[in-house]
C-alpha atoms as a PDB file:
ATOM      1  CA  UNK A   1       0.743   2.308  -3.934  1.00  0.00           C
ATOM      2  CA  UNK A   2       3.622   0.890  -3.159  1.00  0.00           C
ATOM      3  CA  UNK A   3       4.254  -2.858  -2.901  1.00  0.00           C
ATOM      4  CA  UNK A   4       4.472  -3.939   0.797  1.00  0.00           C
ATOM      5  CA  UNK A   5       8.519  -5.072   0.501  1.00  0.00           C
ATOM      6  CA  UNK A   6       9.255  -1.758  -0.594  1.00  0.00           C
ATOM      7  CA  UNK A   7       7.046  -0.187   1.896  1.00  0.00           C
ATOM      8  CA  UNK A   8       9.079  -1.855   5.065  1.00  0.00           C
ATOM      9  CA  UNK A   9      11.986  -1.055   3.615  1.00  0.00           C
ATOM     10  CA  UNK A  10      11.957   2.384   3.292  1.00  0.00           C
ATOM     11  CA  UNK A  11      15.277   4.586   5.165  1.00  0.00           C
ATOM     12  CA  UNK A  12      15.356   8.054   5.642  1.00  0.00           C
ATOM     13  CA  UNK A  13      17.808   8.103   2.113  1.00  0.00           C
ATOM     14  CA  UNK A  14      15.174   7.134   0.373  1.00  0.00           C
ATOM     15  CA  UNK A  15      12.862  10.460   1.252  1.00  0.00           C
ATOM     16  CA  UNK A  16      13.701  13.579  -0.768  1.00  0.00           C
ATOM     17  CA  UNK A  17      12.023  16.416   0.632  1.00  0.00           C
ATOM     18  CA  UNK A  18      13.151  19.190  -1.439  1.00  0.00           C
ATOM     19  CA  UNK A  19      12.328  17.457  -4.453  1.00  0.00           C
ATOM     20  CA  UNK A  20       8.912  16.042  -2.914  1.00  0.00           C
ATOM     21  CA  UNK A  21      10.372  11.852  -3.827  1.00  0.00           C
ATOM     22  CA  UNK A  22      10.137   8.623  -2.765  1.00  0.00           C
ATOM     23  CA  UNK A  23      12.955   6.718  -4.029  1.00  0.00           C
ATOM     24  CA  UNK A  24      11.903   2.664  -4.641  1.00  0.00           C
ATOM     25  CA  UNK A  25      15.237   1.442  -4.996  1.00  0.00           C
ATOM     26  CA  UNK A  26      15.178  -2.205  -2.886  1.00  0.00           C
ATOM     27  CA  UNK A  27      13.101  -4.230  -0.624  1.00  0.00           C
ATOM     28  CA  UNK A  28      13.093  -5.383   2.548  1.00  0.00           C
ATOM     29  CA  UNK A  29      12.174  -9.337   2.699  1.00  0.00           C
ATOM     30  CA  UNK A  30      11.746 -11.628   5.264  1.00  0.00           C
ATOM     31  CA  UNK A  31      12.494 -15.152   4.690  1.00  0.00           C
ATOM     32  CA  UNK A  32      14.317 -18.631   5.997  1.00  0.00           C
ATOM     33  CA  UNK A  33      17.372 -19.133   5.006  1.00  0.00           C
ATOM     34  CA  UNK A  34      19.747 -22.055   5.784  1.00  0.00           C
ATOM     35  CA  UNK A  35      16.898 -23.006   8.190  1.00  0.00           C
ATOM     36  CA  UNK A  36      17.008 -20.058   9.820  1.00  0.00           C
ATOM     37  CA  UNK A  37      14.519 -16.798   9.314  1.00  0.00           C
ATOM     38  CA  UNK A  38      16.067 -13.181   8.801  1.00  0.00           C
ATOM     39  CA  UNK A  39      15.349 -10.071   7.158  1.00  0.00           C
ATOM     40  CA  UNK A  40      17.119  -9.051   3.564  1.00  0.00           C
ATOM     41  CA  UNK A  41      17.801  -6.570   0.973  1.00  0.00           C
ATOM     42  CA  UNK A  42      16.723  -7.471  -2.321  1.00  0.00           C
ATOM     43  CA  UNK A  43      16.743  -5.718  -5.679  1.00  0.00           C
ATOM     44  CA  UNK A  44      12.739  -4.565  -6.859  1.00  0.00           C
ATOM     45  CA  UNK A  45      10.971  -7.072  -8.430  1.00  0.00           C
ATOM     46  CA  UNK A  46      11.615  -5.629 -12.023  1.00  0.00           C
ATOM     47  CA  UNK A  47      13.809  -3.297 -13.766  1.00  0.00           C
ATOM     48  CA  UNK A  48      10.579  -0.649 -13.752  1.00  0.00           C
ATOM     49  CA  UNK A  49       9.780  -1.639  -9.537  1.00  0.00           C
ATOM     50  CA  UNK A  50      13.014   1.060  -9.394  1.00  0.00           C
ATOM     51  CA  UNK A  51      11.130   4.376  -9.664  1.00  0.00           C
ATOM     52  CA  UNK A  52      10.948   7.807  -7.944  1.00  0.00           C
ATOM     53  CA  UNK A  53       7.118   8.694  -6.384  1.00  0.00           C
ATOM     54  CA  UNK A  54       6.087  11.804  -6.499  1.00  0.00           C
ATOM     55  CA  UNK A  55       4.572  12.972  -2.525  1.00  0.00           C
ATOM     56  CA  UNK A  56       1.487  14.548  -2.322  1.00  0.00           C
ATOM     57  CA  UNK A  57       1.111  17.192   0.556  1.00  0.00           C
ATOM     58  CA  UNK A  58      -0.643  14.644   2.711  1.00  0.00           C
ATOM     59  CA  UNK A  59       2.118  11.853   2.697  1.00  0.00           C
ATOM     60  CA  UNK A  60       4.671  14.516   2.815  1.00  0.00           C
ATOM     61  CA  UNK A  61       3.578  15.899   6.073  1.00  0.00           C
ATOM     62  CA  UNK A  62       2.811  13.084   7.962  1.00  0.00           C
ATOM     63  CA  UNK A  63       6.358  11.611   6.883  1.00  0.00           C
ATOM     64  CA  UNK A  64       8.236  14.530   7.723  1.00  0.00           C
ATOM     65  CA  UNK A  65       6.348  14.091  11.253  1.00  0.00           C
ATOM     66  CA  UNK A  66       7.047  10.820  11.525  1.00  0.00           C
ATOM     67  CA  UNK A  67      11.107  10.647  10.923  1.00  0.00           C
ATOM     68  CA  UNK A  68      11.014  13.991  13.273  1.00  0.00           C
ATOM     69  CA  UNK A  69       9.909  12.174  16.235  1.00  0.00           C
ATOM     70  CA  UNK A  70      11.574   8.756  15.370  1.00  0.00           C
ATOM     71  CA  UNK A  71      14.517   9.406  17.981  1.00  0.00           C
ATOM     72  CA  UNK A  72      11.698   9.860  20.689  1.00  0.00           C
ATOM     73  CA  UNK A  73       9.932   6.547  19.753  1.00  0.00           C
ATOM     74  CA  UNK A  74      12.512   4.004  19.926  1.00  0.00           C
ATOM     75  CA  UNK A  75      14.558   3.147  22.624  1.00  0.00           C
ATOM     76  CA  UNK A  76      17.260   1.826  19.835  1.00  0.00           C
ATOM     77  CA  UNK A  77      18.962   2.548  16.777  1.00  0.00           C
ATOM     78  CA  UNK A  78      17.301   1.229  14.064  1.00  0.00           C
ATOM     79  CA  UNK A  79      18.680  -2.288  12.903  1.00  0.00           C
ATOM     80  CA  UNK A  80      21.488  -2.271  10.169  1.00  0.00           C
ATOM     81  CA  UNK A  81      20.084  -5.223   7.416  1.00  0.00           C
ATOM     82  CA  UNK A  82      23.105  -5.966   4.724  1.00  0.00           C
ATOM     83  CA  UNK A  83      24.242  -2.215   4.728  1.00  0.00           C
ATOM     84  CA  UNK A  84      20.911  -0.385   5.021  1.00  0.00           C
ATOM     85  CA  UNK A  85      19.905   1.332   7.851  1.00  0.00           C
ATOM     86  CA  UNK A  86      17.503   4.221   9.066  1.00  0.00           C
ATOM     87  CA  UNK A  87      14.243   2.174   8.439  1.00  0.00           C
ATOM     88  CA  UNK A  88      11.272   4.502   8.853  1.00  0.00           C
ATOM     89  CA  UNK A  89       8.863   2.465   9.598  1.00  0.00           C
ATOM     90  CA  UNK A  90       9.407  -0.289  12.686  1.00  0.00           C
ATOM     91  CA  UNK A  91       6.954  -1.879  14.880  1.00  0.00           C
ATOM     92  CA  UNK A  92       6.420  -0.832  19.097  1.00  0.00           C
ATOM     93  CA  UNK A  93      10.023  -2.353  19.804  1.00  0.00           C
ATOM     94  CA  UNK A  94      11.929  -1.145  17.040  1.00  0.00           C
ATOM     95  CA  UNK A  95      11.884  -3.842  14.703  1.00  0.00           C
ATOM     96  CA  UNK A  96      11.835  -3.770  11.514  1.00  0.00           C
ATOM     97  CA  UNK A  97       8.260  -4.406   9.937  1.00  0.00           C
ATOM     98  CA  UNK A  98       7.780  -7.848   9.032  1.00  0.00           C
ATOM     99  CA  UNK A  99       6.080  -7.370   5.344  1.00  0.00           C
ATOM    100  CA  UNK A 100       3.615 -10.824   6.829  1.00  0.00           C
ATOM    101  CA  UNK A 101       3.305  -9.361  10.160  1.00  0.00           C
ATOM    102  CA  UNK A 102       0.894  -6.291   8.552  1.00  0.00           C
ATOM    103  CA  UNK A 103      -1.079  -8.470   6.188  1.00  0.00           C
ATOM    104  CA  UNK A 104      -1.658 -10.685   9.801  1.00  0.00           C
ATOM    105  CA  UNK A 105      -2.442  -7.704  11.456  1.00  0.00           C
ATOM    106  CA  UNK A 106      -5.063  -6.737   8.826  1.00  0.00           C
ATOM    107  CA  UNK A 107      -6.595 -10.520   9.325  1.00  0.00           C
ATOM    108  CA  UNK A 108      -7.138  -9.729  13.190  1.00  0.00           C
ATOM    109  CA  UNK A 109      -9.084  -6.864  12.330  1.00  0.00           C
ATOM    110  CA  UNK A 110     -11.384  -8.228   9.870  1.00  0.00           C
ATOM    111  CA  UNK A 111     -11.791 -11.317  12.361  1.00  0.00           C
ATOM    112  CA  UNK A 112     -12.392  -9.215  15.344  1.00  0.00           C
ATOM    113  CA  UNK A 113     -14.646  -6.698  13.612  1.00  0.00           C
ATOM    114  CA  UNK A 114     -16.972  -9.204  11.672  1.00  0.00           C
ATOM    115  CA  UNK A 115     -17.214 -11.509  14.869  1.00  0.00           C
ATOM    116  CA  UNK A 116     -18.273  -8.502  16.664  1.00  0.00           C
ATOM    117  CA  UNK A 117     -20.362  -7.426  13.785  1.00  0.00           C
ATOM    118  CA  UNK A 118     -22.307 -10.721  13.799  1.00  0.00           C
ATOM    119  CA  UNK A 119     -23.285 -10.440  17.565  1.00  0.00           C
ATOM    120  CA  UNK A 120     -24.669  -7.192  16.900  1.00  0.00           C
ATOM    121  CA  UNK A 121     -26.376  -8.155  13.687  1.00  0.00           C
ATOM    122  CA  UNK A 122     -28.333 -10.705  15.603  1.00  0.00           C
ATOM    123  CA  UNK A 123     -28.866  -8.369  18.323  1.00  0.00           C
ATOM    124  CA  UNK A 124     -30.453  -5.793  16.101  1.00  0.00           C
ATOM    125  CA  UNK A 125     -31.858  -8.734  13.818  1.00  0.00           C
ATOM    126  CA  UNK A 126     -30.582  -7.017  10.462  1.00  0.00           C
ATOM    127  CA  UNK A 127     -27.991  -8.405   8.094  1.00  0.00           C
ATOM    128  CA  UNK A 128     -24.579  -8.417   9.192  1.00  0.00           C
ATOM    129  CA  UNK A 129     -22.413  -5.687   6.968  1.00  0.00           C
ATOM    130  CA  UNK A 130     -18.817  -7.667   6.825  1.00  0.00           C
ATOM    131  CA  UNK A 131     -15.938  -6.921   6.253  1.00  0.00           C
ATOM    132  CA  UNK A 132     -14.217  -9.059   2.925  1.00  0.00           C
ATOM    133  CA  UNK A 133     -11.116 -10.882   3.194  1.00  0.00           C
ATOM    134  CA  UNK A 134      -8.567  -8.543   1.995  1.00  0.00           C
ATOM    135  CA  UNK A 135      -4.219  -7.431   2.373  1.00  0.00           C
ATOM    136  CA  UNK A 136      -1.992  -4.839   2.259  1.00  0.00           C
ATOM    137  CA  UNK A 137      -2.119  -5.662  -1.756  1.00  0.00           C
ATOM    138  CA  UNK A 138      -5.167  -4.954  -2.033  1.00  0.00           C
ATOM    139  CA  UNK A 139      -4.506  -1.426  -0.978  1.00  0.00           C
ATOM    140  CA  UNK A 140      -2.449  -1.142  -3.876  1.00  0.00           C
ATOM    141  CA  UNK A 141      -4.547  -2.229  -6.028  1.00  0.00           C
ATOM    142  CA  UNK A 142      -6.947   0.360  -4.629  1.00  0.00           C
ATOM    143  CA  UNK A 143      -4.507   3.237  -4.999  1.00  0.00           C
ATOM    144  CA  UNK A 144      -4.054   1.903  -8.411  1.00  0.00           C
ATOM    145  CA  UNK A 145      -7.598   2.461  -8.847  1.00  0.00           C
ATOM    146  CA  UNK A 146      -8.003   5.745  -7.056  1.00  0.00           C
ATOM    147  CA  UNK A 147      -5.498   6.991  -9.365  1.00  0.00           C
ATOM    148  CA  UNK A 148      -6.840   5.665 -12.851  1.00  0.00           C
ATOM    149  CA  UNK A 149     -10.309   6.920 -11.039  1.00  0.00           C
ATOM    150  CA  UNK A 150      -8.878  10.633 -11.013  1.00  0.00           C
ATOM    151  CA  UNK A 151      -8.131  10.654 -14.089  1.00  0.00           C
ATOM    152  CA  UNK A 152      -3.681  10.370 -14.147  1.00  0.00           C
ATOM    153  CA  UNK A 153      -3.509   8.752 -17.257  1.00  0.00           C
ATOM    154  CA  UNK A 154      -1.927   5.123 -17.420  1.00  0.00           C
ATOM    155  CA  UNK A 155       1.343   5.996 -18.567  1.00  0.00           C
ATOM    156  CA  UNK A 156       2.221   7.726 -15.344  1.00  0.00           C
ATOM    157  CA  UNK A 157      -0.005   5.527 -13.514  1.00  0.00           C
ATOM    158  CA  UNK A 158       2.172   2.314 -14.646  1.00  0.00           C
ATOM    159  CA  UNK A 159       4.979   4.001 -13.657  1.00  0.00           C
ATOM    160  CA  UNK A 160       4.196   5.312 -10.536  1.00  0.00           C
ATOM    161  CA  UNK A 161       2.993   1.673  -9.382  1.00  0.00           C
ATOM    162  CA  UNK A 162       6.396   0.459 -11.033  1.00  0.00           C
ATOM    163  CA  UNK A 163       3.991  -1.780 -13.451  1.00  0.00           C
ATOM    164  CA  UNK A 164       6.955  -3.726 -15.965  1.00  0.00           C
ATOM    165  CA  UNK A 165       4.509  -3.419 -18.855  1.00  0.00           C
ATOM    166  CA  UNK A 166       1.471  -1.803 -19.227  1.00  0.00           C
ATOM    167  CA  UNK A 167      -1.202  -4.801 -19.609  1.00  0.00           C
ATOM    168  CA  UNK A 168      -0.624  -5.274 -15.572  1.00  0.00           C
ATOM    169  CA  UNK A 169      -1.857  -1.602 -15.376  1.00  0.00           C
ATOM    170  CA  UNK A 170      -4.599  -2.227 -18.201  1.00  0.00           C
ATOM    171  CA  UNK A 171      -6.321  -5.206 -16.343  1.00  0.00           C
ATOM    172  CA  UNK A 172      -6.924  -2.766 -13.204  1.00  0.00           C
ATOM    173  CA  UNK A 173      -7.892   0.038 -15.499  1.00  0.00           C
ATOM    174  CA  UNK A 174     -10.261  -2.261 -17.522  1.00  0.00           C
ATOM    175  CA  UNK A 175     -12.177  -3.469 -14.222  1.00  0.00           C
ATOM    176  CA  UNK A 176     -12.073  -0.109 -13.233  1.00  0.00           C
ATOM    177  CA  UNK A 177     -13.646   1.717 -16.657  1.00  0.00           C
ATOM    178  CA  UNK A 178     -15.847  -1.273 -16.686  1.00  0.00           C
ATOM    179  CA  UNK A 179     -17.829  -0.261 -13.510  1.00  0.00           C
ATOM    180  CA  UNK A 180     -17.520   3.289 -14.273  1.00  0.00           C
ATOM    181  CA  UNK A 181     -19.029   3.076 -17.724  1.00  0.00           C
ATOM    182  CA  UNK A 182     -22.259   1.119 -15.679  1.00  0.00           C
ATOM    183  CA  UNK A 183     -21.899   3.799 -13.186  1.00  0.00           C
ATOM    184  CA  UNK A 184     -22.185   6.699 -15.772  1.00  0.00           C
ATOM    185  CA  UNK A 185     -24.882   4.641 -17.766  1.00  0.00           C
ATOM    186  CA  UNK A 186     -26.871   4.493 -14.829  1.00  0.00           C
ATOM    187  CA  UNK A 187     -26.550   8.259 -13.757  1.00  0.00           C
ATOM    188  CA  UNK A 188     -27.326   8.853 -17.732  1.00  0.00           C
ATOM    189  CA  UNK A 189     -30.887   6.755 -17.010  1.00  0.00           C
ATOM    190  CA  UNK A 190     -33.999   9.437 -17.121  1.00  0.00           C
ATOM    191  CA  UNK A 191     -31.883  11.920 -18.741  1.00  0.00           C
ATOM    192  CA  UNK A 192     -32.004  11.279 -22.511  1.00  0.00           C
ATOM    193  CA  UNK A 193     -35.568  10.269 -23.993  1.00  0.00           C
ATOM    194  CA  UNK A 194     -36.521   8.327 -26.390  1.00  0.00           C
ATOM    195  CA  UNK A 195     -39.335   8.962 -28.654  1.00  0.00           C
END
């Protein structure tokens, strides 16, 4: 649920283990400056984007497995961008993730799969089943919605996604209790009777 700058920038500081945390406490940009491009530190987008969030088991394991074989997978120290270093997560070379590199990377996919998916469409003369434009926000928006889905209420829910007020949260939890209210009407239909 995190926002993709904050994502890229994560260092091993920023996991807490014991306490099952991630700390969101900057992010890592990419951007031209004085004509020339370059990775930054900046502050979180709002006073609130600073946050601790809580692990579940899942992303706890498979981080602790990742930063234990990190010395194994890069030939190279990880890069030092204005005083932070230890980046978790870095590309093949060991570079730091370029937030637009992953949302470009997503955009491959959905080419390559819904060209593909069109040949075989026609082959098997049936509709093609593609695959909607989408980025690495809209996987936030989707954790967003798993969440409010679950049933966390939207208190913790704003300030797990590091929401600055909670009409951001509302308009996802609207959309969301919108379709679920037609959902439940619809499982509801044959059940009651009217005489």
């Amino acid at each position: 649920g995190m926002r993709i700058s904050e994502f890229c920038g994560l260092t091993l500081k920023d996991i807490d283990f014991e306490n099952e945390l991630i700390s969101v406490n900057h992010n890592l940009l990419y951007r031209k400056i004085d004509g020339k491009c370059r990775f930054l530190i900046t502050t979180p987008k709002t006073a609130s984007s600073i946050r601790f969030i809580p692990m579940c088991p899942e992303v706890l394991a498979e981080l602790a497995g990742l930063i234990a074989i990190l010395d194994t997978l890069y030939d190279t120290p990880s890069p030092t961008i204005d005083g932070y270093t230890d980046f978790i997560f870095r590309n093949r070379y060991g570079d730091l993730l370029n937030p637009h590199s992953l949302n470009r990377a997503i955009e491959r996919i959905i080419r390559d799969y819904n060209a593909e998916e069109l040949k075989l469409a026609e082959e098997d003369q049936r509709p093609p089943l593609l695959l909607p434009h989408f980025s690495v926000h809209s996987l936030r928006h989707t954790f967003c919605t798993r969440m409010i889905l679950g049933g966390i209420d939207l208190k913790t829910v704003q300030i797990i996604m590091g929401h600055a007020d909670a009409e951001t949260t509302m308009r996802v939890y609207a959309n969301v209790t919108k379709a679920q209210a037609q959902n439940e009407m619809m499982r509801m239909e044959g059940k009651m009777k009217l005489k």
